[in-house]
C-alpha atoms as a PDB file:
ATOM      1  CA  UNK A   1       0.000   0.000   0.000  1.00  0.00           C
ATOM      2  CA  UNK A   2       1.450   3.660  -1.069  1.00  0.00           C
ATOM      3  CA  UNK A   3       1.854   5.907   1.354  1.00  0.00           C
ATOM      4  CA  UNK A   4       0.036   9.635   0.839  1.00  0.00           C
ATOM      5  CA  UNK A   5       2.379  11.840   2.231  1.00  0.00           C
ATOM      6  CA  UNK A   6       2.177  14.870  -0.336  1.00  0.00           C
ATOM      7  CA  UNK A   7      -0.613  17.663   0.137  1.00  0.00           C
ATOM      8  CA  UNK A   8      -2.303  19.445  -3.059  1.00  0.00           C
ATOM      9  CA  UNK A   9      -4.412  22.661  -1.911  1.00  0.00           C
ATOM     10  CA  UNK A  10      -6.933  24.283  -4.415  1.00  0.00           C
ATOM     11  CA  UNK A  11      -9.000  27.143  -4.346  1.00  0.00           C
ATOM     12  CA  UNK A  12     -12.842  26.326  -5.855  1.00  0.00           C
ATOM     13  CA  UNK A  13     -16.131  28.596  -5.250  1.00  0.00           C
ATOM     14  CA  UNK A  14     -18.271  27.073  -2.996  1.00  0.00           C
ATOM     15  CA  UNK A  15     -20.724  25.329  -5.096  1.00  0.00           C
ATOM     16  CA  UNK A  16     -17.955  23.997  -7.035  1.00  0.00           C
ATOM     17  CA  UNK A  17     -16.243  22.316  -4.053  1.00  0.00           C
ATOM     18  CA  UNK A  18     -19.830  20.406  -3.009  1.00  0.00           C
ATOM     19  CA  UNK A  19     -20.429  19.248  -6.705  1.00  0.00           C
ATOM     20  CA  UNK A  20     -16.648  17.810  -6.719  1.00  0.00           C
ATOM     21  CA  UNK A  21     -18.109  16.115  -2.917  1.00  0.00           C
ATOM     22  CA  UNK A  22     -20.789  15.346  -4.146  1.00  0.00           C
ATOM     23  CA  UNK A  23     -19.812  13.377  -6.929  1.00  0.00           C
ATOM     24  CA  UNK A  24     -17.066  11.739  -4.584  1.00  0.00           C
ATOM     25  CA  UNK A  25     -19.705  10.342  -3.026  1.00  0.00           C
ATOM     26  CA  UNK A  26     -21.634   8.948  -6.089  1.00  0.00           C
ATOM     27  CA  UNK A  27     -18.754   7.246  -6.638  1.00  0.00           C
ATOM     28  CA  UNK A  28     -18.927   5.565  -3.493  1.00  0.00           C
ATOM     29  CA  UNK A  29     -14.809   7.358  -3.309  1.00  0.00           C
ATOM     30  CA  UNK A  30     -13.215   9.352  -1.045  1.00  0.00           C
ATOM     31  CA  UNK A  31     -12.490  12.792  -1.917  1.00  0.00           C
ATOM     32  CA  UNK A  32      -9.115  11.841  -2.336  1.00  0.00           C
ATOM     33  CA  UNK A  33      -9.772   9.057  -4.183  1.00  0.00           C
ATOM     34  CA  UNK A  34     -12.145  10.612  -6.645  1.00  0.00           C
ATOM     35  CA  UNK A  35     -10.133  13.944  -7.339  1.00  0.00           C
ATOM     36  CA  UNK A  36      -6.739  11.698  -8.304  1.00  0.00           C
ATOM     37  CA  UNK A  37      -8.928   9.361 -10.139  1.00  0.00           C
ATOM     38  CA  UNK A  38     -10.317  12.254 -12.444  1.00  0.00           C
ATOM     39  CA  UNK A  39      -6.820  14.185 -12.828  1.00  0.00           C
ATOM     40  CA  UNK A  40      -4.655  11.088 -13.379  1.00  0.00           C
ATOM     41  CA  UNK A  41      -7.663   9.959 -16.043  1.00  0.00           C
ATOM     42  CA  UNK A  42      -8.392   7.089 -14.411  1.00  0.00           C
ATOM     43  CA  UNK A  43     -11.656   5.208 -14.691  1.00  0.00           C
ATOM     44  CA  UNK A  44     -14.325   5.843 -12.512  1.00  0.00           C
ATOM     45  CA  UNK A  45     -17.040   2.422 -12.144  1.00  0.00           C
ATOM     46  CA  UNK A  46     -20.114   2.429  -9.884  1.00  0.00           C
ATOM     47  CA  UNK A  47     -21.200  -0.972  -9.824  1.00  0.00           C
ATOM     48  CA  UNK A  48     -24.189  -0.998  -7.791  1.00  0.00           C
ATOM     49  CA  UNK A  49     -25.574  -4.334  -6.195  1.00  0.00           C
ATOM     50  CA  UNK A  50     -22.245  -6.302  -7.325  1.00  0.00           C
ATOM     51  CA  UNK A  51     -21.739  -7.338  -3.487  1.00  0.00           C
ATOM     52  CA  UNK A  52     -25.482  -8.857  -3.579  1.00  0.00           C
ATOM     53  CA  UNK A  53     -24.630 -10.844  -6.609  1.00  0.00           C
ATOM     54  CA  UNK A  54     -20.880 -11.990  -5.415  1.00  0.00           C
ATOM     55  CA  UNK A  55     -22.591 -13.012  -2.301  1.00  0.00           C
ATOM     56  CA  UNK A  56     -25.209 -15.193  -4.196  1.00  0.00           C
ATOM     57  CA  UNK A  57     -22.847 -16.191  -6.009  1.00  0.00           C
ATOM     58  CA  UNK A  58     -20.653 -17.856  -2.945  1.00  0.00           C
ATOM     59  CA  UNK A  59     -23.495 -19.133  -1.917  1.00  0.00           C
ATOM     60  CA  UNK A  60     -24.089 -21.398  -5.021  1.00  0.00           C
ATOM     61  CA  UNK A  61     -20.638 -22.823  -4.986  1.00  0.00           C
ATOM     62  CA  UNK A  62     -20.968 -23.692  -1.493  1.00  0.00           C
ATOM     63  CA  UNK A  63     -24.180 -25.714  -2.454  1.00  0.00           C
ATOM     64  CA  UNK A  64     -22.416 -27.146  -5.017  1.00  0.00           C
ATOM     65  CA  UNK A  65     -19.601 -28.134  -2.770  1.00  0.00           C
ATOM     66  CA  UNK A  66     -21.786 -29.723  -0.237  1.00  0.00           C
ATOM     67  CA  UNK A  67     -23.774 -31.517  -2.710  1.00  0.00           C
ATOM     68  CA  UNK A  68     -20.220 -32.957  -3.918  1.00  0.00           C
ATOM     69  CA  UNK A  69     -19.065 -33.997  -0.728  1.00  0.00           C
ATOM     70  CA  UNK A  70     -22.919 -36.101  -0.335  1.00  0.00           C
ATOM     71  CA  UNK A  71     -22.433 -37.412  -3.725  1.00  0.00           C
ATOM     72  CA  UNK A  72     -18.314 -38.915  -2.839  1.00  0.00           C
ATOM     73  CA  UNK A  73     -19.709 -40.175   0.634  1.00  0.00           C
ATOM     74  CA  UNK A  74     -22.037 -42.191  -1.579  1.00  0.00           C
ATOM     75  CA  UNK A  75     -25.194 -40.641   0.907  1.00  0.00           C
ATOM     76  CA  UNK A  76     -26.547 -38.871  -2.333  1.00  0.00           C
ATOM     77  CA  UNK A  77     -26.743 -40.115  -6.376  1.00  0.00           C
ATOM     78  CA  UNK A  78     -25.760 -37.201  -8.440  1.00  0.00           C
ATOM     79  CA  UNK A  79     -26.030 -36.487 -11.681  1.00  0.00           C
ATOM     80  CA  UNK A  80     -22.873 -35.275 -13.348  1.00  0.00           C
ATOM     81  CA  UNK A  81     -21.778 -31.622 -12.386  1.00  0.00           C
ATOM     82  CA  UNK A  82     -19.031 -30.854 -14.716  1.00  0.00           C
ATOM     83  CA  UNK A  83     -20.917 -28.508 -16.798  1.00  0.00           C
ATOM     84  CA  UNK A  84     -22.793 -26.799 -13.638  1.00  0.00           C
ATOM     85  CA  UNK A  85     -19.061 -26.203 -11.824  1.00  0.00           C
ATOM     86  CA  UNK A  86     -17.494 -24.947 -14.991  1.00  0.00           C
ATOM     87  CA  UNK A  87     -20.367 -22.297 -15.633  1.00  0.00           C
ATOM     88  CA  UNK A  88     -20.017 -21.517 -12.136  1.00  0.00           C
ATOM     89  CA  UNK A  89     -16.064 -21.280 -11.699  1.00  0.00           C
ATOM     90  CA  UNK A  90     -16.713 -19.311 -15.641  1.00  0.00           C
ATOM     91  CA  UNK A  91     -19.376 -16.361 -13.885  1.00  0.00           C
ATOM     92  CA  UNK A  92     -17.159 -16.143 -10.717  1.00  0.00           C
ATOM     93  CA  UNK A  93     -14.691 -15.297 -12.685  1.00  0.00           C
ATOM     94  CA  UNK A  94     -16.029 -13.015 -14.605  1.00  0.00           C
ATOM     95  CA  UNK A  95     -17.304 -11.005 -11.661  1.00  0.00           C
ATOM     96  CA  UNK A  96     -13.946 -11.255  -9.955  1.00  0.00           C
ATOM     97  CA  UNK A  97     -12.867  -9.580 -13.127  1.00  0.00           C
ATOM     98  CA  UNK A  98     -15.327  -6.996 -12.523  1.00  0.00           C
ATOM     99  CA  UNK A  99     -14.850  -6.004  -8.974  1.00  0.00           C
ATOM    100  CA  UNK A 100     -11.199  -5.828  -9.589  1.00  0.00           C
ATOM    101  CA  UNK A 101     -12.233  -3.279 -12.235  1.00  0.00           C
ATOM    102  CA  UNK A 102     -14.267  -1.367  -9.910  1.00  0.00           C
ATOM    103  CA  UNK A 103     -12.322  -0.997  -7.286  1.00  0.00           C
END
């Protein structure tokens, strides 16, 4: 992790400092965050609800898990799950592709 140890002071009108807070906080950012975002031309990404869906996500492949472990101790007869874990390990990717993007 860097460490912030420089200090950048601006002058702004009033409404234009709570716009720039403002949209800091659309962003879900820190002021800090937000203002070296925009002036090193960085993307900024809101993905809303992505912790809901990672979570559900989780959940699934701990069902599938547990239905695996039934299935090797012979206490459940499975059908095959290949193609069920590779579409999951495929969309967990992909959203660990896009939270990495967000933040």
């Amino acid at each position: 992790m860097r460490k912030r140890n420089a200090t950048i002071t601006i002058r702004c009108t009033e409404d234009e400092r709570q716009r720039i807070y403002n949209k800091a906080k659309t962003h879900h950012l820190t002021l800090s965050d937000y203002v070296l975002r925009s002036a090193l031309g960085k993307r900024i990404l809101v993905a809303e609800g992505l912790s809901d869906v990672l979570k559900a996500q989780k959940a699934i492949g701990n069902n599938l898990n547990q239905i695996a472990l039934l299935a090797n101790m012979g206490r459940l007869k499975a059908v095959d799950l290949k193609s069920l874990s590779e579409q999951h390990r495929q969309a967990t990717e992909k959203l660990c592709e896009i939270a990495k993007a967000v933040k």
